[in-house]
PDB file of N, CA and C in Angstrom:
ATOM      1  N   UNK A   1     -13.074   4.437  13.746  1.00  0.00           N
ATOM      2  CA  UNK A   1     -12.161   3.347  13.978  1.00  0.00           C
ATOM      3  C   UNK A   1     -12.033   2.392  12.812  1.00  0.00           C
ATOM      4  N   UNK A   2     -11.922   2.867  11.241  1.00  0.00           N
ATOM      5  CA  UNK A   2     -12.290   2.450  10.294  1.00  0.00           C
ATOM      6  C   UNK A   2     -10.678   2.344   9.734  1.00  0.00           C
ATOM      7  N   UNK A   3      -9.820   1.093   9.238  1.00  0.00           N
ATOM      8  CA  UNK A   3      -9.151   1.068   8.283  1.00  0.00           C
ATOM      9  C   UNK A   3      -9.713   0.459   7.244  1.00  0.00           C
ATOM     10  N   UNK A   4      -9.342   0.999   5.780  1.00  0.00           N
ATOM     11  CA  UNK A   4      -9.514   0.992   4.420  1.00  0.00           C
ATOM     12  C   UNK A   4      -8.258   0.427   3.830  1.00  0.00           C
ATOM     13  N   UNK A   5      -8.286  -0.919   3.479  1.00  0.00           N
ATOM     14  CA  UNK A   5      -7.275  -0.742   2.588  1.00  0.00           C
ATOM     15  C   UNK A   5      -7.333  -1.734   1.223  1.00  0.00           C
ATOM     16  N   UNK A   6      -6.330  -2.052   0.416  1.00  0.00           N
ATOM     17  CA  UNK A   6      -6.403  -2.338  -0.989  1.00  0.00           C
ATOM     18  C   UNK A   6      -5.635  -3.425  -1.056  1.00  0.00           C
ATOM     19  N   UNK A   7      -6.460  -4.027  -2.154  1.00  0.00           N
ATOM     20  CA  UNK A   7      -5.374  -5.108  -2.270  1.00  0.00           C
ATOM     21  C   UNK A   7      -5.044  -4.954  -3.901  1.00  0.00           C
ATOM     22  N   UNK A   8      -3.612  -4.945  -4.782  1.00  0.00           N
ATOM     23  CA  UNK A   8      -3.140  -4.552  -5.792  1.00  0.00           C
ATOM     24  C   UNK A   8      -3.400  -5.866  -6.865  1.00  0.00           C
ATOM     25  N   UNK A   9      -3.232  -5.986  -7.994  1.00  0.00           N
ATOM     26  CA  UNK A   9      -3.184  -6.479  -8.901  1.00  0.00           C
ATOM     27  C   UNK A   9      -2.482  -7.729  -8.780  1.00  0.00           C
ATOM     28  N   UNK A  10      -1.362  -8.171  -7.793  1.00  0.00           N
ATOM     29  CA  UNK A  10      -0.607  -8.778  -7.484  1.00  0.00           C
ATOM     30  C   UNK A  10      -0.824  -9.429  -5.938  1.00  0.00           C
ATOM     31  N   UNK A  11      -2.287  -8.826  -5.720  1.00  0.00           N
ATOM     32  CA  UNK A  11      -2.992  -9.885  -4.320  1.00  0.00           C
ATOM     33  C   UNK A  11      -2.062  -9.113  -2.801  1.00  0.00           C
ATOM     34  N   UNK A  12      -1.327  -7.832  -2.943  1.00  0.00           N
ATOM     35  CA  UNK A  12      -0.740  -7.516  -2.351  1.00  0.00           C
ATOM     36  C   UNK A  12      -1.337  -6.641  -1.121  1.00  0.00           C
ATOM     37  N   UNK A  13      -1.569  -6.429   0.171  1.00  0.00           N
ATOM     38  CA  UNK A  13      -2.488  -5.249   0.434  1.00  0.00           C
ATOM     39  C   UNK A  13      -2.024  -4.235   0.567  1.00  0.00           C
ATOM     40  N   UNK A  14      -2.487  -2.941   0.494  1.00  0.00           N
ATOM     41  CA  UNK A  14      -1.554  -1.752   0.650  1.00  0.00           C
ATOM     42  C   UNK A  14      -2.662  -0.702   1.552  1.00  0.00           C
ATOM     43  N   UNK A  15      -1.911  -0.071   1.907  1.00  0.00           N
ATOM     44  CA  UNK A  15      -2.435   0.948   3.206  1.00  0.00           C
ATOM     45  C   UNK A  15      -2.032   2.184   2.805  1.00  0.00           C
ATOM     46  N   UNK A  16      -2.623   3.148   3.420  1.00  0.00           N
ATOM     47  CA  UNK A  16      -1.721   4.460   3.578  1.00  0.00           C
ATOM     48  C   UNK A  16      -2.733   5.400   4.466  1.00  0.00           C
ATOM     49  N   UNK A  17      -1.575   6.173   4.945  1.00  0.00           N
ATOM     50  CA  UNK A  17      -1.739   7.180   6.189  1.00  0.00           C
ATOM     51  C   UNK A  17      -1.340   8.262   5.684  1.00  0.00           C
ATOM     52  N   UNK A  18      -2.050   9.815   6.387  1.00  0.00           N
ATOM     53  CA  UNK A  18      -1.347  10.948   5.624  1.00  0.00           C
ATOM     54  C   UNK A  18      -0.496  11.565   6.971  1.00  0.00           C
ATOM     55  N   UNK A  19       0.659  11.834   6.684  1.00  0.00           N
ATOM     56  CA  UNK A  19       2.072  12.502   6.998  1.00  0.00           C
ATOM     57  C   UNK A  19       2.429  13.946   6.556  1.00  0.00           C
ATOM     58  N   UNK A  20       4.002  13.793   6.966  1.00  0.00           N
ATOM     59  CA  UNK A  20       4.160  14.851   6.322  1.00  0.00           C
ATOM     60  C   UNK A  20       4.667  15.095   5.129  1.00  0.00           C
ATOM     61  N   UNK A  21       4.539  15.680   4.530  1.00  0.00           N
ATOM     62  CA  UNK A  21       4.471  15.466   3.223  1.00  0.00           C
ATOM     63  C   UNK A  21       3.890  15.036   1.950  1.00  0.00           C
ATOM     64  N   UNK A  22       2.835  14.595   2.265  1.00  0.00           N
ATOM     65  CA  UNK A  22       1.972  13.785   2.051  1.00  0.00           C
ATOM     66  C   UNK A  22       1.550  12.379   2.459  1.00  0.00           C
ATOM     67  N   UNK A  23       1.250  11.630   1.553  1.00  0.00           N
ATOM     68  CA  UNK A  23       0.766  10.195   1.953  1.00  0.00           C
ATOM     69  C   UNK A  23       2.047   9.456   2.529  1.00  0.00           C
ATOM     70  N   UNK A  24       1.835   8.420   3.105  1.00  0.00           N
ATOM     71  CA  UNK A  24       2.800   7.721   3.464  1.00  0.00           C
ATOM     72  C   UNK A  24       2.246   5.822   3.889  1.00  0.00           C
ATOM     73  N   UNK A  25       2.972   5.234   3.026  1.00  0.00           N
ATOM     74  CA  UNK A  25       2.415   3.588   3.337  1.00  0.00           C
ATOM     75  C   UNK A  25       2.581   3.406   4.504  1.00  0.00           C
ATOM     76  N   UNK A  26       1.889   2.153   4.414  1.00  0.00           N
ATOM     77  CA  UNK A  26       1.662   1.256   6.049  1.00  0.00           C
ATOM     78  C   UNK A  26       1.718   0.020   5.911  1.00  0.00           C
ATOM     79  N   UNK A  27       1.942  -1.229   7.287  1.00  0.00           N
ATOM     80  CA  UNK A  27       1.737  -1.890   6.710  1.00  0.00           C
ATOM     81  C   UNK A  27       0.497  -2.290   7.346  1.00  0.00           C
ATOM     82  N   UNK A  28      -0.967  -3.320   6.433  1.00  0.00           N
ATOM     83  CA  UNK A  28      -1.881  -2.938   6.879  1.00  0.00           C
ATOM     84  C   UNK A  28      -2.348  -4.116   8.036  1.00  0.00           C
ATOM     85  N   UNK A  29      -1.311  -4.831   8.048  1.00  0.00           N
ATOM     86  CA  UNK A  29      -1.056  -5.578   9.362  1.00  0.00           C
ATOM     87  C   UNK A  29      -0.713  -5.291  10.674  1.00  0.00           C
ATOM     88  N   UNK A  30      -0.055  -3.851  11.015  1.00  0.00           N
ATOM     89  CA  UNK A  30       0.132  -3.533  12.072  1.00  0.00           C
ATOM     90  C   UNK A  30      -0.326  -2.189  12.088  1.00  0.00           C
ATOM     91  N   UNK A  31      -1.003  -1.871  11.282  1.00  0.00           N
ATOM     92  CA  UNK A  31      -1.730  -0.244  11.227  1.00  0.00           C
ATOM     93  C   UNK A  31      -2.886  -0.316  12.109  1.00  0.00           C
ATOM     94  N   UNK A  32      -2.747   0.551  12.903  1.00  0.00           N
ATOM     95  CA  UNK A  32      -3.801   1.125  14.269  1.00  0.00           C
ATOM     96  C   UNK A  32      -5.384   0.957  13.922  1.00  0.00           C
ATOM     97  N   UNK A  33      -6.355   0.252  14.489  1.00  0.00           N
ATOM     98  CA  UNK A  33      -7.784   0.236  13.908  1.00  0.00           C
ATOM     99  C   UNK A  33      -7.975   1.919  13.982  1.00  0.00           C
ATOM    100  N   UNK A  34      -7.312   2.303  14.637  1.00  0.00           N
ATOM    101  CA  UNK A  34      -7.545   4.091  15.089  1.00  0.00           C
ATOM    102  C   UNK A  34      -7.425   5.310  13.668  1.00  0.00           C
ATOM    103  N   UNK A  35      -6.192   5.049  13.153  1.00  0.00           N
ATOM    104  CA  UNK A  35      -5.354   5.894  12.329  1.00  0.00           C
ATOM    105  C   UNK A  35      -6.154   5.866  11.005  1.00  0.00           C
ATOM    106  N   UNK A  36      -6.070   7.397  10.696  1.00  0.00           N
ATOM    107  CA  UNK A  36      -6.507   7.516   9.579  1.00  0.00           C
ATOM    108  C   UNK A  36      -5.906   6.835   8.387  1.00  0.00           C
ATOM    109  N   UNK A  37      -6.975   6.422   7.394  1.00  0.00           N
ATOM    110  CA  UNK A  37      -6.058   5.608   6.230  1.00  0.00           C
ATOM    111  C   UNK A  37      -6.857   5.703   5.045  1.00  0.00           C
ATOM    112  N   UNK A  38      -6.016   5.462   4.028  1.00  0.00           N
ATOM    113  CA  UNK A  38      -6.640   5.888   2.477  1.00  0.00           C
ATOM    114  C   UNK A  38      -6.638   4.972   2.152  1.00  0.00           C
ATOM    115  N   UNK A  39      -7.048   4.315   0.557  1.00  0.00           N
ATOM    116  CA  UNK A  39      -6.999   3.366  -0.290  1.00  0.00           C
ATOM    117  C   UNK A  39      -5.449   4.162  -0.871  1.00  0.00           C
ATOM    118  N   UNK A  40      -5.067   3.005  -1.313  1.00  0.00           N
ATOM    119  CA  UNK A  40      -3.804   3.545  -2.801  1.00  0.00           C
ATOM    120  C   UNK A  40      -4.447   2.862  -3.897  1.00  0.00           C
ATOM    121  N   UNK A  41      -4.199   3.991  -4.979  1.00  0.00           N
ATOM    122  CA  UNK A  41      -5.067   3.471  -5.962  1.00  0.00           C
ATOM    123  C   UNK A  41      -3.903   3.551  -7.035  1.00  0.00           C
ATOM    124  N   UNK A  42      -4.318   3.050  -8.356  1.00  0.00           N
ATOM    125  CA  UNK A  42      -3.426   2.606  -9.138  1.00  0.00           C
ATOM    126  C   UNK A  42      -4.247   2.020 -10.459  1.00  0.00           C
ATOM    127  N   UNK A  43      -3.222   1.728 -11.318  1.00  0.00           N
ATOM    128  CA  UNK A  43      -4.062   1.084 -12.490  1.00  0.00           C
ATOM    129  C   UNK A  43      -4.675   0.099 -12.052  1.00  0.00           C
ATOM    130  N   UNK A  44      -4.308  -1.451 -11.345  1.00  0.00           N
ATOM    131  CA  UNK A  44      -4.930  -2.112 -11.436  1.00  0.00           C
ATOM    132  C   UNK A  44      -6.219  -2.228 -10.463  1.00  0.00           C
ATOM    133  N   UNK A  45      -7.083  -3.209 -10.574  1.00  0.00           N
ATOM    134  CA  UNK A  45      -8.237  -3.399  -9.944  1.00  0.00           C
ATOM    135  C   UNK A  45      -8.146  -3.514  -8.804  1.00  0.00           C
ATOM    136  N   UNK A  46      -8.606  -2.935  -7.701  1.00  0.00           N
ATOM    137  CA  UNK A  46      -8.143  -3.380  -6.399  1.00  0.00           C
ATOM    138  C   UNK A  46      -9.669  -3.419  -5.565  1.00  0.00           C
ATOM    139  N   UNK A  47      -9.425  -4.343  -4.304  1.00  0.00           N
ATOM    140  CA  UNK A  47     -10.628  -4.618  -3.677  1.00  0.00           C
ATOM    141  C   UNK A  47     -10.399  -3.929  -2.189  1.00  0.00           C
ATOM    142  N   UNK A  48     -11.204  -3.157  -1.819  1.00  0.00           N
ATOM    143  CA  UNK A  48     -11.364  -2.411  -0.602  1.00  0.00           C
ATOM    144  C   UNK A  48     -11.855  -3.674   0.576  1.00  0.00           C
ATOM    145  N   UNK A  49     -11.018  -3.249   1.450  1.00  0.00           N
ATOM    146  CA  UNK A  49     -11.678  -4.018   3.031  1.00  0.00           C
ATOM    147  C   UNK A  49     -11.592  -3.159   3.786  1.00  0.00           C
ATOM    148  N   UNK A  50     -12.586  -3.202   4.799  1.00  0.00           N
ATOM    149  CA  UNK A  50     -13.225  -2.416   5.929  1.00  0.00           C
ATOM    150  C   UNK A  50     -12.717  -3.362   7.013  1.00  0.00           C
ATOM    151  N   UNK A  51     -11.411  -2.754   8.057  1.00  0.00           N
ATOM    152  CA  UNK A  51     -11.401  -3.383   8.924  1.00  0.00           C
ATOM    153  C   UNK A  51     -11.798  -2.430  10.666  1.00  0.00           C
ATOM    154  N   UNK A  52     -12.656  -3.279  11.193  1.00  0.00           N
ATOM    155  CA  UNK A  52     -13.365  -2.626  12.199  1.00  0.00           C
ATOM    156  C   UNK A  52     -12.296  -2.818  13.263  1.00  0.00           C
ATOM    157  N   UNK A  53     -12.744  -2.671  14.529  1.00  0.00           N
ATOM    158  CA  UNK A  53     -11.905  -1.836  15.841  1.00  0.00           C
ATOM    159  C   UNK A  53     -11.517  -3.424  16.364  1.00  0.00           C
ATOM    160  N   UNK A  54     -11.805  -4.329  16.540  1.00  0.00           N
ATOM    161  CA  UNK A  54     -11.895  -5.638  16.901  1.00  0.00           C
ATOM    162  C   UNK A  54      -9.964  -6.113  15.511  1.00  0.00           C
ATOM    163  N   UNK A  55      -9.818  -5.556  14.475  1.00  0.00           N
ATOM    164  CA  UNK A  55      -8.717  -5.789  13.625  1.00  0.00           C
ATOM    165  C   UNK A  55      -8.958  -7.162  12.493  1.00  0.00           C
ATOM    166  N   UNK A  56     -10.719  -7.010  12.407  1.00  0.00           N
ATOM    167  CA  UNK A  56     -10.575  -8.210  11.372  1.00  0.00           C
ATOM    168  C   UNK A  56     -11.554  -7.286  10.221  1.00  0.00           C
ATOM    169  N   UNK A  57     -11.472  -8.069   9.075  1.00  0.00           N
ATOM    170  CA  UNK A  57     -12.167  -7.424   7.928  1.00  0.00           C
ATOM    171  C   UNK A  57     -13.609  -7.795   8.070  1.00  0.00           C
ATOM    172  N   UNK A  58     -14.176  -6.751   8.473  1.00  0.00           N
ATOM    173  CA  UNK A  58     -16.068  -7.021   8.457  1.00  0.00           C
ATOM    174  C   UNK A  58     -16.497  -6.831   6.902  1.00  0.00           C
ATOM    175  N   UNK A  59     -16.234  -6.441   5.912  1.00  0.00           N
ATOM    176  CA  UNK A  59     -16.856  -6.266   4.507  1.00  0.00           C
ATOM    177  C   UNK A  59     -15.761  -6.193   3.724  1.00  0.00           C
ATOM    178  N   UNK A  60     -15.855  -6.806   2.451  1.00  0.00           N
ATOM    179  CA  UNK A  60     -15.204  -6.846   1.279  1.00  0.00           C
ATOM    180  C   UNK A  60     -16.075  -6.004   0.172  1.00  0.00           C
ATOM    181  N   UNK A  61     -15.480  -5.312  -0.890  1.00  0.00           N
ATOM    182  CA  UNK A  61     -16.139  -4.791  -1.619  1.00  0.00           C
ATOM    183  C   UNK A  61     -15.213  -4.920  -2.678  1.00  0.00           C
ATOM    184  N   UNK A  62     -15.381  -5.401  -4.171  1.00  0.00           N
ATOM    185  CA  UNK A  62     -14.985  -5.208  -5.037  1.00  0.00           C
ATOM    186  C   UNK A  62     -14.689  -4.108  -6.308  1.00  0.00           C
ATOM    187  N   UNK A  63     -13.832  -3.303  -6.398  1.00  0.00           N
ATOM    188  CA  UNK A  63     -13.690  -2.193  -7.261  1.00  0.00           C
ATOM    189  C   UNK A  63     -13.556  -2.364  -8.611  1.00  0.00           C
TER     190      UNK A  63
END
C-alpha cells in the first residue's frame, strides 16, 4: 500500500503508474494508496516520499 513519488527540480511532484504501453503519470494527489507507482527520474535531483495507506507522507528521503 506504498506510493513513491518525486519531487522535480522545480519543487513539482510527479508520480507514475505502469499502463499500457508503458509508464503513465499521475497525479500524486489523487493516486490510490493501493496502485502501483514508480519514481520519474530525470536529470534533476529529486526527493522520494513514502506515502502510507492512511495518504500522508511517513518518510522523506533525499536523492
Amino acid at each position: 500500500g506504498l506510493v513513491v513519488l518525486a519531487r522535480d527540480g522545480n519543487g513539482r511532484l510527479l508520480g507514475a503508474v505502469p499502463g499500457e504501453g508503458g509508464w503513465r503519470p499521475v497525479d500524486p494527489n489523487t493516486a490510490t494508496p493501493d496502485a502501483p507507482a514508480a519514481v520519474s527520474t530525470g536529470p534533476d535531483r529529486v526527493d522520494l516520499y513514502i506515502r502510507a495507506d492512511n495518504g500522508r507522507v511517513q518518510s522523506a528521503v533525499s536523492g
